[in-house]
Protein backbone atom coordinates (compact mmCIF):
# COMPACT_ATOMS: atom_id res chain seq x y z
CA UNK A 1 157.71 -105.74 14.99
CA UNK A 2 157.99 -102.47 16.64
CA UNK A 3 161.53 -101.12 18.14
CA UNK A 4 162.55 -102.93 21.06
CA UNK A 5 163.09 -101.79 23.98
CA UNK A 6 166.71 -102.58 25.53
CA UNK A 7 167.20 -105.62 27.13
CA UNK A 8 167.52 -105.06 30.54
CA UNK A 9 170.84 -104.38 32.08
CA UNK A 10 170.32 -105.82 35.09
CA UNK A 11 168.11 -107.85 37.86
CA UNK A 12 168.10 -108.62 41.52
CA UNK A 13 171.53 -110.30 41.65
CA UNK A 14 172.32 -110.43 37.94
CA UNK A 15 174.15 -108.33 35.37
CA UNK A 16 173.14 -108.16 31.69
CA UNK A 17 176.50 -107.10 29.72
CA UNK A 18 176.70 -108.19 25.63
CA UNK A 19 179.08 -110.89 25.12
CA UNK A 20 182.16 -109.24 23.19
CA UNK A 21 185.56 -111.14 22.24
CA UNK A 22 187.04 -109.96 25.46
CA UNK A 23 184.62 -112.16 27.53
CA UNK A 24 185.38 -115.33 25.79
CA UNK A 25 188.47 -116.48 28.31
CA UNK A 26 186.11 -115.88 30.89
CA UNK A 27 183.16 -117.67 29.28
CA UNK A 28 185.59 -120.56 28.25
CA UNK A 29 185.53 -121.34 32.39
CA UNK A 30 181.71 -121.03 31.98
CA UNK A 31 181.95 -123.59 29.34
CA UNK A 32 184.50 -126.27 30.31
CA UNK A 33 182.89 -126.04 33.83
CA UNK A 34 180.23 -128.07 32.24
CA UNK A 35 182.02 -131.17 31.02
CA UNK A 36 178.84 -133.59 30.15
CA UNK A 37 177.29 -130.61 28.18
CA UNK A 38 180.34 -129.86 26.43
CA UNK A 39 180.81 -133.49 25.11
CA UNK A 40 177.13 -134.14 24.12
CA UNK A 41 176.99 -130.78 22.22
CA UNK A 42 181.00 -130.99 21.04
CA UNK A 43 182.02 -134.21 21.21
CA UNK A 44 184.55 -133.43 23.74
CA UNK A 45 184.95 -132.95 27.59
CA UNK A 46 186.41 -129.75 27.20
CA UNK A 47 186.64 -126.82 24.47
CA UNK A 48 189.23 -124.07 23.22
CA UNK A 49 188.59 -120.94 22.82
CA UNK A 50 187.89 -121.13 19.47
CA UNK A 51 185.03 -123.13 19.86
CA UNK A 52 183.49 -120.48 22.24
CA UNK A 53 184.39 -117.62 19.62
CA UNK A 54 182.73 -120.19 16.84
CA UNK A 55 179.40 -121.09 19.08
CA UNK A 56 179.51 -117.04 19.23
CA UNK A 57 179.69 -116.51 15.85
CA UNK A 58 177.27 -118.72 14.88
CA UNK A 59 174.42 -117.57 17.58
CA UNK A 60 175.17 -114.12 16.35
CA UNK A 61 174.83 -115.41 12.51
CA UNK A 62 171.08 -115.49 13.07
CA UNK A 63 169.44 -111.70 12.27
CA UNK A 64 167.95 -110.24 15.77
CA UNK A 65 170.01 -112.41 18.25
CA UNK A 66 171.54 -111.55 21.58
CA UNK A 67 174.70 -113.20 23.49
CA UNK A 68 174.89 -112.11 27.15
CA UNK A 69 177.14 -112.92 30.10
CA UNK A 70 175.49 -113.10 33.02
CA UNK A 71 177.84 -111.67 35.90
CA UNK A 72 176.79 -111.62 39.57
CA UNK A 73 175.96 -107.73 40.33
CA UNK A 74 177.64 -107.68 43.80
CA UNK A 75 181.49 -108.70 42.59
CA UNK A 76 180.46 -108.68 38.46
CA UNK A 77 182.16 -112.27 38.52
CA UNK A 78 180.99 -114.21 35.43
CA UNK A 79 178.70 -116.66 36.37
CA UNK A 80 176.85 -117.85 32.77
CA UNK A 81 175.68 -117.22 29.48
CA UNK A 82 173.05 -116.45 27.76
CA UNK A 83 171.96 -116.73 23.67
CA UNK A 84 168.49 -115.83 22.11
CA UNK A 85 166.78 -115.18 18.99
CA UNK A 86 163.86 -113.21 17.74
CA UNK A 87 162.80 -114.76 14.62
CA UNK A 88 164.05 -118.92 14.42
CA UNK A 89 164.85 -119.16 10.40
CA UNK A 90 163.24 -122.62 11.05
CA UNK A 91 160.21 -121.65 12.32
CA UNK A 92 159.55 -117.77 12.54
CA UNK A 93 159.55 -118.31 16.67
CA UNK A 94 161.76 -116.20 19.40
CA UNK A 95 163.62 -118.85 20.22
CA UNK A 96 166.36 -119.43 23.79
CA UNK A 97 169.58 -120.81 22.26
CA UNK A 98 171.75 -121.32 25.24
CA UNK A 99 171.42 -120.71 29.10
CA UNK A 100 174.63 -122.23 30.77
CA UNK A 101 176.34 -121.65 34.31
CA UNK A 102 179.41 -121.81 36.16
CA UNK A 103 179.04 -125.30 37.14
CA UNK A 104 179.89 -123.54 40.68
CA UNK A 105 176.96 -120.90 40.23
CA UNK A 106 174.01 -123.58 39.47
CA UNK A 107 171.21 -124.20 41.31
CA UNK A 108 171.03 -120.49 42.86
CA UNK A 109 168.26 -119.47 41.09
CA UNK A 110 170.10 -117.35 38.35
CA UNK A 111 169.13 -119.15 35.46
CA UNK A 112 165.33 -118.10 36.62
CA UNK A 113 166.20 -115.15 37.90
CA UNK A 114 167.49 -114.44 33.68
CA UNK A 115 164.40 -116.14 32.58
CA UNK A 116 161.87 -113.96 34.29
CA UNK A 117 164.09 -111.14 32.41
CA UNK A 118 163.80 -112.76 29.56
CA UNK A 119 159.98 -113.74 29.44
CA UNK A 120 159.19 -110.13 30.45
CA UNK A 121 161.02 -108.48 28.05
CA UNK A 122 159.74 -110.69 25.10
CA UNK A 123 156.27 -109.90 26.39
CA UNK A 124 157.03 -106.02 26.78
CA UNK A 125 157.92 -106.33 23.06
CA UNK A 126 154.75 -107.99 21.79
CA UNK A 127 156.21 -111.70 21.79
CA UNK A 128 153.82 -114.37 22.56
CA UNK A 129 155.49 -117.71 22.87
CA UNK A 130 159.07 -118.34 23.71
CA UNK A 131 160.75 -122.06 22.16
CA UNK A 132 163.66 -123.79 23.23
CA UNK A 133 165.05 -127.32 22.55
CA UNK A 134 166.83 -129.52 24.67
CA UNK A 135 169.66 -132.43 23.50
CA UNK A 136 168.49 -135.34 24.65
CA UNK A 137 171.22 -136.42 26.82
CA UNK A 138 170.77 -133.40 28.12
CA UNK A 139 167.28 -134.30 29.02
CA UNK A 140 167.07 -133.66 32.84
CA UNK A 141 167.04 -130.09 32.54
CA UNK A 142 163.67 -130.48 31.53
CA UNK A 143 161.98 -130.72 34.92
CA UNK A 144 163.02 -127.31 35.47
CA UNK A 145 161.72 -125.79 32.41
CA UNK A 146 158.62 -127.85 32.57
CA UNK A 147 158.02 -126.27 36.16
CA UNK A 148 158.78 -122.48 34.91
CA UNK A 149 155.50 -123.35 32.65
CA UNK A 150 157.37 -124.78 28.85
CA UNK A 151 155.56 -127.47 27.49
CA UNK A 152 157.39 -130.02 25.28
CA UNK A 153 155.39 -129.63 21.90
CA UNK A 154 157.59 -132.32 19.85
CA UNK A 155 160.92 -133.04 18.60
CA UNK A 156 163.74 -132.86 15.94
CA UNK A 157 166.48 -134.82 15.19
CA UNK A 158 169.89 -133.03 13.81
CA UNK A 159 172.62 -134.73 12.52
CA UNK A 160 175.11 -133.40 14.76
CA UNK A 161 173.60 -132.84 18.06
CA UNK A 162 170.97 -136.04 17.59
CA UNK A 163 167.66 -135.71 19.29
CA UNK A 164 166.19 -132.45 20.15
CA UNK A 165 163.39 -131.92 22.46
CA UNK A 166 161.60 -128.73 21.92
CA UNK A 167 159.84 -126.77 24.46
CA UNK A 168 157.60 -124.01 24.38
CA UNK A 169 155.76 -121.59 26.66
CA UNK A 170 153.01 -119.35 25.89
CA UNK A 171 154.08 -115.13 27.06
CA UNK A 172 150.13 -114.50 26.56
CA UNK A 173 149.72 -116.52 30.57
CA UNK A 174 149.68 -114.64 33.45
């Protein structure tokens, strides 16, 4: 692959900023905001801080991958996060790890408003499919990948998170 170009740093309404230790008291609200999520992917209602530094860690343990918080551009309050890879050891795919919101900051449009980022920049860079997988109790987010354009292409089935439904969409479309 060529050099990339920089991810963005911003969009309409959103700012792009690396996730760095400092953030992760802010991203812990981010987190615990989302109880369900955080007991079907921890086993738990509710997180530390360490676990935040830990899923961190372990998203940034994968060569070419990014962890950004996504802050509101007018105020820069924190409003989600964001995890990707280039290259999935699993499968050799760019791959979406992780798009979560302030419970309070969902259904505005910013986790679109990130993936149009996202899509273009993986197609400025010569990318042409984009994967994700969704838990299976976490399974109604799917409608609103499925209507960006993912297709579910299958499943896997990990020991600690259970079912995983993977998604993919094709950057080649127009």
């Amino acid at each position: 692959m060529p050099t990339l170009t920089p991810f963005p740093a911003s969009s309409e309404r959103l700012l792009y900023t690396p996730v760095t230790q400092e953030n992760f008291a802010e991203l812990l609200t981010v987190y615990n905001s989302n109880p369900d999520y955080m007991e079907y992917a921890y086993g738990q209602r509710a997180v530390t801080i360490k676990e935040v530094e830990a899923d961190h860690e372990e998203n940034l343990g994968y060569a070419d991958s990014f962890s950004y918080c996504l802050r509101e551009a007018s105020e820069g309050l924190i409003v989600g996060i964001a995890q990707f890879i280039l290259c999935n050891p699993r499968d050799g795919h760019p791959w979406l790890g992780l798009i979560m919101l302030h419970s309070e900051h969902q259904k505005k449009g910013y986790a679109k408003e990130f993936l149009d980022q996202l899509i273009h920049w993986y197609r400025e860079n010569g990318y042409s499919s984009l994967h994700l997988g969704v838990l299976e109790k976490n399974a109604g987010v799917i409608p609103f990948y499925e209507k960006y354009g993912f297709h579910v292409y299958g499943e896997r089935v990990t020991e600690r998170l259970g079912r995983v439904i993977c998604l993919s969409y094709a950057l080649t479309q127009v």
